[in-house]
PDB file of N, CA and C in Angstrom:
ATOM      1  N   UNK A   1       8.743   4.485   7.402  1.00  0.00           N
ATOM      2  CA  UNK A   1       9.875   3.865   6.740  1.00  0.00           C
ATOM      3  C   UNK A   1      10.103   4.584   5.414  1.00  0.00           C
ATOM      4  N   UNK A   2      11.346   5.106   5.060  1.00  0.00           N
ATOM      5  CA  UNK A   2      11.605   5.615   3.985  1.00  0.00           C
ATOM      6  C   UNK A   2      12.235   4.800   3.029  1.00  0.00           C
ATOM      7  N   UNK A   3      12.459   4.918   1.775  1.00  0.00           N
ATOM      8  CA  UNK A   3      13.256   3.909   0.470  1.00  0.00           C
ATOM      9  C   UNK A   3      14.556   4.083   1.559  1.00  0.00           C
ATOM     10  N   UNK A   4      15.655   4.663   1.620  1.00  0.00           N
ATOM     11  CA  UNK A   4      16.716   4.491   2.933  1.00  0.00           C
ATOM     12  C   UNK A   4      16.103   3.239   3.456  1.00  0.00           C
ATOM     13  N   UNK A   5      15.606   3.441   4.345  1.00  0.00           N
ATOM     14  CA  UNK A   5      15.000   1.946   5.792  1.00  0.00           C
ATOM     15  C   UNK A   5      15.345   0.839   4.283  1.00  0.00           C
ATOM     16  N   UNK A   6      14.322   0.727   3.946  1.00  0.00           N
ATOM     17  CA  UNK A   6      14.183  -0.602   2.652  1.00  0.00           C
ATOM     18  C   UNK A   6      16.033  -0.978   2.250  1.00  0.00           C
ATOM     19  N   UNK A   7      16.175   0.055   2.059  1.00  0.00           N
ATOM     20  CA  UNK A   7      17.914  -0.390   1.187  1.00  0.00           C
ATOM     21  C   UNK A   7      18.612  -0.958   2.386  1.00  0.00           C
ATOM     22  N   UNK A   8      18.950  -0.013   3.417  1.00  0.00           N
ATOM     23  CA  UNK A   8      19.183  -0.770   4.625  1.00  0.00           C
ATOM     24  C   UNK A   8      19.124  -1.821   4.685  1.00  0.00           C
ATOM     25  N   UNK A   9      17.724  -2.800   4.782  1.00  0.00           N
ATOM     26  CA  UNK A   9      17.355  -3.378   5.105  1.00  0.00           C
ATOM     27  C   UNK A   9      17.990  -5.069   4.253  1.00  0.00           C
ATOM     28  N   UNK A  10      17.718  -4.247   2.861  1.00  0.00           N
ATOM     29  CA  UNK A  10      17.901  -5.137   2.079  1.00  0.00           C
ATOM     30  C   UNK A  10      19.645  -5.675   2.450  1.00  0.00           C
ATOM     31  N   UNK A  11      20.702  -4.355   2.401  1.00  0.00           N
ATOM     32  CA  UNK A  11      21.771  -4.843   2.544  1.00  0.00           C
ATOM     33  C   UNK A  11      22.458  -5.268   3.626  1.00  0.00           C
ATOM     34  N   UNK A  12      21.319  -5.307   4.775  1.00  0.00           N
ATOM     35  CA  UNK A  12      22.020  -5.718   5.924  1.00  0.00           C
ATOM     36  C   UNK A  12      21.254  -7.154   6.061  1.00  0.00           C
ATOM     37  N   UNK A  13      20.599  -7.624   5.281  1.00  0.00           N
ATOM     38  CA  UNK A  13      19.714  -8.852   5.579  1.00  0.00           C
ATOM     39  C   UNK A  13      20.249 -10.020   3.638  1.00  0.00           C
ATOM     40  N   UNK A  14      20.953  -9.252   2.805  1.00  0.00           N
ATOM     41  CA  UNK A  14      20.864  -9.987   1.493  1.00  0.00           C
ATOM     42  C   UNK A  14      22.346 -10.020   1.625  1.00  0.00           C
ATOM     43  N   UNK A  15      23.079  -9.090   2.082  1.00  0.00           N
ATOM     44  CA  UNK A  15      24.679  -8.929   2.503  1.00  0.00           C
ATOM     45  C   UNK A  15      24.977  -8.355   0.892  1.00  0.00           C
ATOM     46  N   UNK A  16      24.430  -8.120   0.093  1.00  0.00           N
ATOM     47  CA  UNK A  16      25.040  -7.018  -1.379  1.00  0.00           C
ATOM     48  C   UNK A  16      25.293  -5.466  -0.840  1.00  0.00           C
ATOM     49  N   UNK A  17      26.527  -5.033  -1.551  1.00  0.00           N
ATOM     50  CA  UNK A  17      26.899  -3.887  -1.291  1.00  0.00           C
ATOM     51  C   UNK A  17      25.436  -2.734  -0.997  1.00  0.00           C
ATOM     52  N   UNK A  18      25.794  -1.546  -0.309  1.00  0.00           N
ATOM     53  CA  UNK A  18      24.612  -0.626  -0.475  1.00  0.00           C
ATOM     54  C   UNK A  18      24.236  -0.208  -1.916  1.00  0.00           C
ATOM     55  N   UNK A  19      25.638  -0.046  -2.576  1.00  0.00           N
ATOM     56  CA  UNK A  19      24.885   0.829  -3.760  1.00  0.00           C
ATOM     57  C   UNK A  19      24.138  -0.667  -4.964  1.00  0.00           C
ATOM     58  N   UNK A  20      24.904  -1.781  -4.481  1.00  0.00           N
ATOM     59  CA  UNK A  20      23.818  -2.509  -4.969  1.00  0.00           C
ATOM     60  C   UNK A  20      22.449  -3.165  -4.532  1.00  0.00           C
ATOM     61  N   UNK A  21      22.263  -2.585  -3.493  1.00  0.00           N
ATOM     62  CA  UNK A  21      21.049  -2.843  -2.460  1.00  0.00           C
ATOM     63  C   UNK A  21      20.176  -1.652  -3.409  1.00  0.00           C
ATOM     64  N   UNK A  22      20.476  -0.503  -3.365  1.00  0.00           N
ATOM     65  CA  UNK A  22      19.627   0.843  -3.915  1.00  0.00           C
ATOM     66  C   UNK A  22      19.545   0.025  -5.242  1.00  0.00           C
ATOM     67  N   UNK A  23      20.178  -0.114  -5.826  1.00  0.00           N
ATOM     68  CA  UNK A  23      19.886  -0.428  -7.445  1.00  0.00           C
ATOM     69  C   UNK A  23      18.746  -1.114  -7.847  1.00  0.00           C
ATOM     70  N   UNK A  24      18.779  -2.604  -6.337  1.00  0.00           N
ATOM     71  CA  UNK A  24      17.725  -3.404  -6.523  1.00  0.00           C
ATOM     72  C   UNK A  24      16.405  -2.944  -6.318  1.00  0.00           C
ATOM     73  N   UNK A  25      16.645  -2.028  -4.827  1.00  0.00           N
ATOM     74  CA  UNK A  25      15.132  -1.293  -4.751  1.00  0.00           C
ATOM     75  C   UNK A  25      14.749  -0.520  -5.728  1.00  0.00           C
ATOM     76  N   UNK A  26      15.357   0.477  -6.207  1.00  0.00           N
ATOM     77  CA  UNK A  26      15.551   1.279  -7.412  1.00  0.00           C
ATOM     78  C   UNK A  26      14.309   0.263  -8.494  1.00  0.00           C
ATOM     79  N   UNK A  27      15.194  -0.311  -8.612  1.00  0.00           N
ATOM     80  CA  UNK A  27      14.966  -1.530 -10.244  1.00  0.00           C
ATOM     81  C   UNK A  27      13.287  -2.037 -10.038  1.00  0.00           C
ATOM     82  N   UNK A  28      13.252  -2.444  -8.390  1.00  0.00           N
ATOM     83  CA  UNK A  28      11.878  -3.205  -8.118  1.00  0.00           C
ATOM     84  C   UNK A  28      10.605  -1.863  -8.119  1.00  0.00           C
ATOM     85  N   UNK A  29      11.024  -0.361  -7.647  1.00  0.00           N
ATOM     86  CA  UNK A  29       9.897   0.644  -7.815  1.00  0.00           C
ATOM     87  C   UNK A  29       9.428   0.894  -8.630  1.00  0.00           C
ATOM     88  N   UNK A  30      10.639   0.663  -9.778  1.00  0.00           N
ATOM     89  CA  UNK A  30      10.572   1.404 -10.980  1.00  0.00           C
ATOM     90  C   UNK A  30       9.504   0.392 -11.831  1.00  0.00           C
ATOM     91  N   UNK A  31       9.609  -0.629 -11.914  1.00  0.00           N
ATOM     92  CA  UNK A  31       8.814  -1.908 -12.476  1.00  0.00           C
ATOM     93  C   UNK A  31       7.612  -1.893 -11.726  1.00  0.00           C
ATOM     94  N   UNK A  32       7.191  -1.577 -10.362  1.00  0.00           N
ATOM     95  CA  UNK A  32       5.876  -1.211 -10.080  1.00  0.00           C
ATOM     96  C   UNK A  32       4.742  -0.253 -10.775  1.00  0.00           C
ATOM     97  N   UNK A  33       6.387   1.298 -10.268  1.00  0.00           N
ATOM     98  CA  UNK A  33       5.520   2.088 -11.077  1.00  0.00           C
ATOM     99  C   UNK A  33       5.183   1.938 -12.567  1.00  0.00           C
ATOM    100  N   UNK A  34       6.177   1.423 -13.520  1.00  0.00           N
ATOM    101  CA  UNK A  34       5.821   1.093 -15.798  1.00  0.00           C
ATOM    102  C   UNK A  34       4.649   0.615 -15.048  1.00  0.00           C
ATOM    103  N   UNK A  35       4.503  -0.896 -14.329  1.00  0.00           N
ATOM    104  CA  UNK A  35       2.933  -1.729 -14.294  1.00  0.00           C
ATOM    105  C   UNK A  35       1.930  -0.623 -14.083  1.00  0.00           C
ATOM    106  N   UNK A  36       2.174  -0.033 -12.601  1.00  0.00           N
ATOM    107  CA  UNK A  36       0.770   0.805 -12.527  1.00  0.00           C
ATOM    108  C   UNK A  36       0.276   1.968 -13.744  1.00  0.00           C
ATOM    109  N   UNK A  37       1.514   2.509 -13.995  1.00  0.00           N
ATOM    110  CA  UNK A  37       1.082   3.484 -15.071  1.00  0.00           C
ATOM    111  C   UNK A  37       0.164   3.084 -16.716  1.00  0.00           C
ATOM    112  N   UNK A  38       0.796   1.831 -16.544  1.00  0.00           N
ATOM    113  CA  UNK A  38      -0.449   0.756 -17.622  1.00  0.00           C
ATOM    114  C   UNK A  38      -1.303   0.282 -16.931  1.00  0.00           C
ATOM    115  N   UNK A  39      -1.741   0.380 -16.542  1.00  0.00           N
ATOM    116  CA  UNK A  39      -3.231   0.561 -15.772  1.00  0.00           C
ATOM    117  C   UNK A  39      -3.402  -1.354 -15.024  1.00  0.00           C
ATOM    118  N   UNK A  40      -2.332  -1.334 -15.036  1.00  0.00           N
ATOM    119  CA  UNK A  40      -1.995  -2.893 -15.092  1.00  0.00           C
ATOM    120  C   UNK A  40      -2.555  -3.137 -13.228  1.00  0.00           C
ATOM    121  N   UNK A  41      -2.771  -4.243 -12.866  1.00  0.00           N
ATOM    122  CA  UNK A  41      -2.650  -4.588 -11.543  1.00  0.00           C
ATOM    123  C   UNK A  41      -1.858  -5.443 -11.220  1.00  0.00           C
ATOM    124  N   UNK A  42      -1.283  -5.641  -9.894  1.00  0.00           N
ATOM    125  CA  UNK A  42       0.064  -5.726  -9.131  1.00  0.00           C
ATOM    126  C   UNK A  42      -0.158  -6.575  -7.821  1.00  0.00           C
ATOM    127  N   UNK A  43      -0.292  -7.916  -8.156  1.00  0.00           N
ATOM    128  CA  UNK A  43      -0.540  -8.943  -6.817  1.00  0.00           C
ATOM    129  C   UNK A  43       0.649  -9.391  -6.323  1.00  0.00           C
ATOM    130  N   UNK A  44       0.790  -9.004  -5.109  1.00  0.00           N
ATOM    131  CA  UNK A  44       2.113  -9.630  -4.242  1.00  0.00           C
ATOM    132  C   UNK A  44       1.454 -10.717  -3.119  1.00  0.00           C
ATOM    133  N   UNK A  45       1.641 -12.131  -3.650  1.00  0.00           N
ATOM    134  CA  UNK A  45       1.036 -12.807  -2.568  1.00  0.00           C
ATOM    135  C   UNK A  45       1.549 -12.742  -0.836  1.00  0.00           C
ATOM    136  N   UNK A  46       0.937 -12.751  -0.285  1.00  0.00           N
ATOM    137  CA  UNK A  46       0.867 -12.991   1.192  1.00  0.00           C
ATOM    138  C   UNK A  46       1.131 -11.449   1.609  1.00  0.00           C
ATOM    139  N   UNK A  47       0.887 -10.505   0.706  1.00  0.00           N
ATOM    140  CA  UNK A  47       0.974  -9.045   0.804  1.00  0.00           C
ATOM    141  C   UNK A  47      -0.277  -8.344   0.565  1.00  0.00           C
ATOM    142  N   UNK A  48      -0.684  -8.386  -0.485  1.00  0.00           N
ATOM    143  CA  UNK A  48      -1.844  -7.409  -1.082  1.00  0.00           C
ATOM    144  C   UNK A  48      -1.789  -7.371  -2.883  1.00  0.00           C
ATOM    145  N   UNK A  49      -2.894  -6.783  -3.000  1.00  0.00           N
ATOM    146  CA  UNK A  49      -3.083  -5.886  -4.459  1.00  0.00           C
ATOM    147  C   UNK A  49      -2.935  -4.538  -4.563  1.00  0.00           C
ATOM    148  N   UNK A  50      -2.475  -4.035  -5.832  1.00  0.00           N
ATOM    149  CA  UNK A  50      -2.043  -2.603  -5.971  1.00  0.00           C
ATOM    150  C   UNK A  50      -3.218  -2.552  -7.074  1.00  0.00           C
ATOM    151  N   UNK A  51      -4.229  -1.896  -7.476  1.00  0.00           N
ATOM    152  CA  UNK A  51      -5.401  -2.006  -8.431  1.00  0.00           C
ATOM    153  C   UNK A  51      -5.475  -0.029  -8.693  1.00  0.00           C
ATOM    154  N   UNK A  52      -5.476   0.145 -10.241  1.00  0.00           N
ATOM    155  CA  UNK A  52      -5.323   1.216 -10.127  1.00  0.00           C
ATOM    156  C   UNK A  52      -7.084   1.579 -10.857  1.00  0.00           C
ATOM    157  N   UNK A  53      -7.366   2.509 -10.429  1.00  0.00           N
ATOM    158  CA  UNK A  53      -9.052   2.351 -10.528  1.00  0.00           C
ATOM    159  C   UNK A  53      -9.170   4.121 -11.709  1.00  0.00           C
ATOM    160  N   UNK A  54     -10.029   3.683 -13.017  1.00  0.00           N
ATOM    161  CA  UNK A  54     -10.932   4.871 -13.005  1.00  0.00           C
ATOM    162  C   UNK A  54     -11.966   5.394 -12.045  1.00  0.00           C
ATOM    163  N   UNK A  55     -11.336   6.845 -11.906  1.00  0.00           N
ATOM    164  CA  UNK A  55     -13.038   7.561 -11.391  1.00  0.00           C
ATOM    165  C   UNK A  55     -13.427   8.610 -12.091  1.00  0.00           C
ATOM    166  N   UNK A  56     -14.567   8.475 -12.745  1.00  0.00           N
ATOM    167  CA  UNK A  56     -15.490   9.489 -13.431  1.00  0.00           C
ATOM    168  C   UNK A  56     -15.398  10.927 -13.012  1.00  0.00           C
ATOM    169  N   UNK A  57     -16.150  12.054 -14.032  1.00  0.00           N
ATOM    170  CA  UNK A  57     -15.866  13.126 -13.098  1.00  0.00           C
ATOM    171  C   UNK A  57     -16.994  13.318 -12.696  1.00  0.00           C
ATOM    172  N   UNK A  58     -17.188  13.794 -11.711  1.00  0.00           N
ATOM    173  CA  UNK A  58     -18.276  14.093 -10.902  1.00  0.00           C
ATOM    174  C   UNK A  58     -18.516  16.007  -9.912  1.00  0.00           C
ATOM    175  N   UNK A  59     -19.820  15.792  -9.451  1.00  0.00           N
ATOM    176  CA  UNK A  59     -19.630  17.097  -9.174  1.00  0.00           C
ATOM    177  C   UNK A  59     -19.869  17.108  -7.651  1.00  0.00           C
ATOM    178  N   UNK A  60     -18.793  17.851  -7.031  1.00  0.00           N
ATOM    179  CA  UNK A  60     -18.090  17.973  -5.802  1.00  0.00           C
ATOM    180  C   UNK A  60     -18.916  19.504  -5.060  1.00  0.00           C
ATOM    181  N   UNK A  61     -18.776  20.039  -3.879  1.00  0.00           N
ATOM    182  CA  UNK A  61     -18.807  21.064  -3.070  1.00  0.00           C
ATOM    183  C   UNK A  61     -17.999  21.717  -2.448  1.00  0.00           C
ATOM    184  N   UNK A  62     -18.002  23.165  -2.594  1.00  0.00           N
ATOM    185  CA  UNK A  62     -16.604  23.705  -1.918  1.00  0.00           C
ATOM    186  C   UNK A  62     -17.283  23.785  -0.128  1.00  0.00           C
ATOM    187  N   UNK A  63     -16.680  23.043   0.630  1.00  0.00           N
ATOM    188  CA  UNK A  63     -17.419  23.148   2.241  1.00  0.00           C
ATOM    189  C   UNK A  63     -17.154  24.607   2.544  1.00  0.00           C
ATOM    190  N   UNK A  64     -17.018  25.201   1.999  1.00  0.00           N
ATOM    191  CA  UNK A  64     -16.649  26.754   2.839  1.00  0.00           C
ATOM    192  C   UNK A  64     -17.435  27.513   2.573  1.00  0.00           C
ATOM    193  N   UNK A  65     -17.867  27.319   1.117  1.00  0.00           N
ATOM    194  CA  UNK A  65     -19.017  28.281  -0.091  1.00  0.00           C
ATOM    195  C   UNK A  65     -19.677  27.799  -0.003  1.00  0.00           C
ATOM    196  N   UNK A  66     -19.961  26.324  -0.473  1.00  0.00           N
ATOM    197  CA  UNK A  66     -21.612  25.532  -0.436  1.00  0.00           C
ATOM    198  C   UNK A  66     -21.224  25.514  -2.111  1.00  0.00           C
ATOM    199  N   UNK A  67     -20.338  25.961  -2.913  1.00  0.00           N
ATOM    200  CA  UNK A  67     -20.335  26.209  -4.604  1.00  0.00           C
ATOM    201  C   UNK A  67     -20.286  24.644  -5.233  1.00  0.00           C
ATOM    202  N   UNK A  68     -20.940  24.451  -6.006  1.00  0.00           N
ATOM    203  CA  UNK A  68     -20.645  23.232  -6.915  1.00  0.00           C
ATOM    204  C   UNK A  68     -19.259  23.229  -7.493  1.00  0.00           C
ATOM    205  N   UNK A  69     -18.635  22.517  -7.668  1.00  0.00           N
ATOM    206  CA  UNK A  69     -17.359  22.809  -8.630  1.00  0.00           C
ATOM    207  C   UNK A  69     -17.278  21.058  -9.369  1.00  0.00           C
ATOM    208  N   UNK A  70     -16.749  20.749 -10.739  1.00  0.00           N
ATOM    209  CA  UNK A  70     -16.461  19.784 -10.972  1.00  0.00           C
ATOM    210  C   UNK A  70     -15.061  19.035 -10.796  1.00  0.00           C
ATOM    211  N   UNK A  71     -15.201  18.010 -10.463  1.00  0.00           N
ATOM    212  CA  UNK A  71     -14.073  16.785 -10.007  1.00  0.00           C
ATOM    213  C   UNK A  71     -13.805  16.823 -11.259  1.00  0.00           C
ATOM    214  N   UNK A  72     -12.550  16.299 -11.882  1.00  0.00           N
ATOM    215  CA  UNK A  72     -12.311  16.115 -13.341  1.00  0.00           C
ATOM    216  C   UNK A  72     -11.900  14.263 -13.296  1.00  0.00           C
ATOM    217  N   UNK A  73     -11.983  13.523 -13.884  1.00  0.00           N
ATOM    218  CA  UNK A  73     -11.832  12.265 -14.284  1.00  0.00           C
ATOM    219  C   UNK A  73     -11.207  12.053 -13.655  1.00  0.00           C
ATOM    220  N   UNK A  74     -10.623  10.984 -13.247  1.00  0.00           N
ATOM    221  CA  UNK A  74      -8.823  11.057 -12.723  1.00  0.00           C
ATOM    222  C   UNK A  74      -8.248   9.173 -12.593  1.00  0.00           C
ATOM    223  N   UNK A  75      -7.174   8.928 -12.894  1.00  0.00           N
ATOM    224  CA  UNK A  75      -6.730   7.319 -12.313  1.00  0.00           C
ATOM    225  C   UNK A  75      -6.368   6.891 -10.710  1.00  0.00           C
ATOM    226  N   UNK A  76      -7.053   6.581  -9.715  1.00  0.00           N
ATOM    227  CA  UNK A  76      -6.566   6.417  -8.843  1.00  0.00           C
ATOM    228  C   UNK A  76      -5.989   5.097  -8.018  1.00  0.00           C
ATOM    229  N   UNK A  77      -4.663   5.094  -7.333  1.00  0.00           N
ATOM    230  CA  UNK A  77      -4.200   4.019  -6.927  1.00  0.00           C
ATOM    231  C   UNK A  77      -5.009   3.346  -5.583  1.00  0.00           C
ATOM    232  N   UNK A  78      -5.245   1.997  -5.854  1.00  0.00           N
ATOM    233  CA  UNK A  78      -6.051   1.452  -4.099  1.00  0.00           C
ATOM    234  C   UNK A  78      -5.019   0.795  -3.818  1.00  0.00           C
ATOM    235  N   UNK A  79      -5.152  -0.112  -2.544  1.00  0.00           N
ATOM    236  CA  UNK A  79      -4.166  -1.288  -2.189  1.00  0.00           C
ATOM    237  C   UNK A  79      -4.911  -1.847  -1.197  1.00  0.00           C
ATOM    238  N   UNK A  80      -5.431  -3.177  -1.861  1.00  0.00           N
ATOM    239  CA  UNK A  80      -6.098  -4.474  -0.984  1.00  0.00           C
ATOM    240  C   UNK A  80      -5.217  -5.331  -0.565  1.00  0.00           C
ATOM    241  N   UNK A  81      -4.829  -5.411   1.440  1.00  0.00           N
ATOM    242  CA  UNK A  81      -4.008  -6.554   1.784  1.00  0.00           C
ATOM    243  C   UNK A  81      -4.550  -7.476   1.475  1.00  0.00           C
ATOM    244  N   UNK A  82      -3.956  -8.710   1.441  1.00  0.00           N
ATOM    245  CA  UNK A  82      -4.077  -9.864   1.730  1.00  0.00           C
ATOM    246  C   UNK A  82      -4.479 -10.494   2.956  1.00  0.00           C
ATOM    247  N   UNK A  83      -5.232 -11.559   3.139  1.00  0.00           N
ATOM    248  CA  UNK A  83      -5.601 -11.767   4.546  1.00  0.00           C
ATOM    249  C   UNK A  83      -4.660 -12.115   5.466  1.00  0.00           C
ATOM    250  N   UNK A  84      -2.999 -12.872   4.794  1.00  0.00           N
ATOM    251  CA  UNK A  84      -2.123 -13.153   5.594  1.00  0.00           C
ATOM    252  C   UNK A  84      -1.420 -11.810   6.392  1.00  0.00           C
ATOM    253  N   UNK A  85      -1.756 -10.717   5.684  1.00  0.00           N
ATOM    254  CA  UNK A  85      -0.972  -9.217   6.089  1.00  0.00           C
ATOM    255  C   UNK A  85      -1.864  -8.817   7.298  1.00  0.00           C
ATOM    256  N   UNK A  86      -3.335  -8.606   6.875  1.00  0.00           N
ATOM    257  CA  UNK A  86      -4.296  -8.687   7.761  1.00  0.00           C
ATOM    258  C   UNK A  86      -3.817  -9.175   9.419  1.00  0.00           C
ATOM    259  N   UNK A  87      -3.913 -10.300   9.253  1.00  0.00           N
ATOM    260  CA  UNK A  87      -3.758 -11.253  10.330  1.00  0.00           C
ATOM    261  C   UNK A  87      -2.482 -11.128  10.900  1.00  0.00           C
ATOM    262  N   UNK A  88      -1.640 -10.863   9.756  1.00  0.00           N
ATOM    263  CA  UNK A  88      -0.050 -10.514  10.862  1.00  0.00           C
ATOM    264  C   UNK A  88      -0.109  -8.910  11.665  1.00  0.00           C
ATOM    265  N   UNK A  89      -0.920  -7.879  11.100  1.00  0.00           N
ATOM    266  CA  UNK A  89      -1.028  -6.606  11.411  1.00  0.00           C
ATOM    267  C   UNK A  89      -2.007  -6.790  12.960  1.00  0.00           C
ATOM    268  N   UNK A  90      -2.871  -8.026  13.461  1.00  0.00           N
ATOM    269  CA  UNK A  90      -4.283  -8.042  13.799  1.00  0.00           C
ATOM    270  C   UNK A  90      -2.986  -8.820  14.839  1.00  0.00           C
ATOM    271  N   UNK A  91      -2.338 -10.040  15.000  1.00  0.00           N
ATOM    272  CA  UNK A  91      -1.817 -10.291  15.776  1.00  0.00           C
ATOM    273  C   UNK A  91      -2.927 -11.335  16.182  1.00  0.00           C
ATOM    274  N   UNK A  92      -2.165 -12.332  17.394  1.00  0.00           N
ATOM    275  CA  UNK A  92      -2.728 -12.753  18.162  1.00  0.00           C
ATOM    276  C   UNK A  92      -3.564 -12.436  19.463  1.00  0.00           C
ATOM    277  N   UNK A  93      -3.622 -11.710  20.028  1.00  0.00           N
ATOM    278  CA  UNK A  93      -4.017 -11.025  20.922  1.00  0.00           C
ATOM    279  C   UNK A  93      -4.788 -10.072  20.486  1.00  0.00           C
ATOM    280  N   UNK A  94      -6.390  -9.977  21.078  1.00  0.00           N
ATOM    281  CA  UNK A  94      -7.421  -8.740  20.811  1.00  0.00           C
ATOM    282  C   UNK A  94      -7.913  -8.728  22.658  1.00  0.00           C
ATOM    283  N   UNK A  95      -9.017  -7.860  22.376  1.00  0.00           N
ATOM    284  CA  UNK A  95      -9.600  -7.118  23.066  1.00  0.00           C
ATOM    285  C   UNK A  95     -11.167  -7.561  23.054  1.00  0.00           C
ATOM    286  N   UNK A  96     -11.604  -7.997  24.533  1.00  0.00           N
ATOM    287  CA  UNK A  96     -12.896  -8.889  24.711  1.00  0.00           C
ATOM    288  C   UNK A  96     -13.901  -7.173  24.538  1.00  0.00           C
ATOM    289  N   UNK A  97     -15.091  -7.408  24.496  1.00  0.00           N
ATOM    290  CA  UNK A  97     -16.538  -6.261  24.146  1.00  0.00           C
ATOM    291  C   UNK A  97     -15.773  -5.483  25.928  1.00  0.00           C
ATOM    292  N   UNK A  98     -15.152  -6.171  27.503  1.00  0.00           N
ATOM    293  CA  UNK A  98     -15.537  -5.082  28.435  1.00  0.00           C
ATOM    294  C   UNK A  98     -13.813  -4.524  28.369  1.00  0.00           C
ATOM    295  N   UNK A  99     -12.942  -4.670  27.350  1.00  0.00           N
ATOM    296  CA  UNK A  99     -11.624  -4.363  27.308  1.00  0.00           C
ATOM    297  C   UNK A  99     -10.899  -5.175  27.747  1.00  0.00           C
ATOM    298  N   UNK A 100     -10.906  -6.234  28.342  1.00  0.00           N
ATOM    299  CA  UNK A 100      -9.887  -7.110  28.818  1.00  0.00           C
ATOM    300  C   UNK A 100      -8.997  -8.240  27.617  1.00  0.00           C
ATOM    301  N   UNK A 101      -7.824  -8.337  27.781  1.00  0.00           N
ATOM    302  CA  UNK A 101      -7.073  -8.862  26.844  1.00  0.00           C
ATOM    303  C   UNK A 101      -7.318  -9.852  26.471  1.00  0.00           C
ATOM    304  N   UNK A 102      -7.859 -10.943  25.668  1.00  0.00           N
ATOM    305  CA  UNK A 102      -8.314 -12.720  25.605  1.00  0.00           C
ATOM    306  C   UNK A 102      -7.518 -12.974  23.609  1.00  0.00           C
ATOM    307  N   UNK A 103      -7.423 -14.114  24.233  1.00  0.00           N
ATOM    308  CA  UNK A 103      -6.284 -14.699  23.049  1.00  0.00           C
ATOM    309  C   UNK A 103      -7.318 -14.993  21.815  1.00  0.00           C
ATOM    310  N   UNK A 104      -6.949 -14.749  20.323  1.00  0.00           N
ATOM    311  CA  UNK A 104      -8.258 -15.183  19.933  1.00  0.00           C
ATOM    312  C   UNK A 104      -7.485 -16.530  19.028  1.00  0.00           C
ATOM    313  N   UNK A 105      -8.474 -17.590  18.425  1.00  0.00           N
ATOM    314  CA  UNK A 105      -8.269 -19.066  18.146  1.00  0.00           C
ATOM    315  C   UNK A 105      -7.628 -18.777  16.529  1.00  0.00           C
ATOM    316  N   UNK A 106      -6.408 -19.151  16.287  1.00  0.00           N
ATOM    317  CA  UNK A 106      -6.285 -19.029  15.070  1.00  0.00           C
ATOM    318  C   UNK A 106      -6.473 -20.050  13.910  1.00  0.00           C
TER     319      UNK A 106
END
């Protein structure tokens, strides 16, 4: 899905013009990204967390050489669903230990 799909989406489901559909997505990325860039974290219930993590620098291997080289510090973005996302991604329907389809109890 690209920002396109999303605007789409928005203006065929909120009924606001397209270019005010983009504006809104526009408006809502942009306010993600100010939060994350302040090192801020970003809970969307029944969605997930956006948690932006220090990692130290550390010392890494080139797999080709075997050479040490150093990692340099860096901020990196995670994203923890929520269990309701979980469970909508997981569905009703799994797969018993010999493969056969069995409903599981929600």
């Amino acid at each position: 899905m690209t920002k396109a799909d999303i605007i789409e989406g928005v203006y065929e489901k909120v009924g606001f013009s397209k270019k005010e559909s983009a504006e809104i997505v526009e408006l809502v990325f942009d306010t993600v990204k100010e939060t994350l860039e302040r090192g801020e974290k970003i809970k969307v219930s029944g969605f997930g967390n956006f948690i932006v993590r220090e990692k130290n620098s550390r010392v890494g291997r080139n797999p080709q050489t075997g050479e040490e080289i150093e990692i340099s510090a860096r901020r990196v973005l995670t994203f923890r669903p929520s269990q309701v996302l979980k469970n909508a991604l997981n569905g009703t329907i799994g797969e018993s230990e010999d493969g056969a389809e069995v409903e599981r109890a929600q």
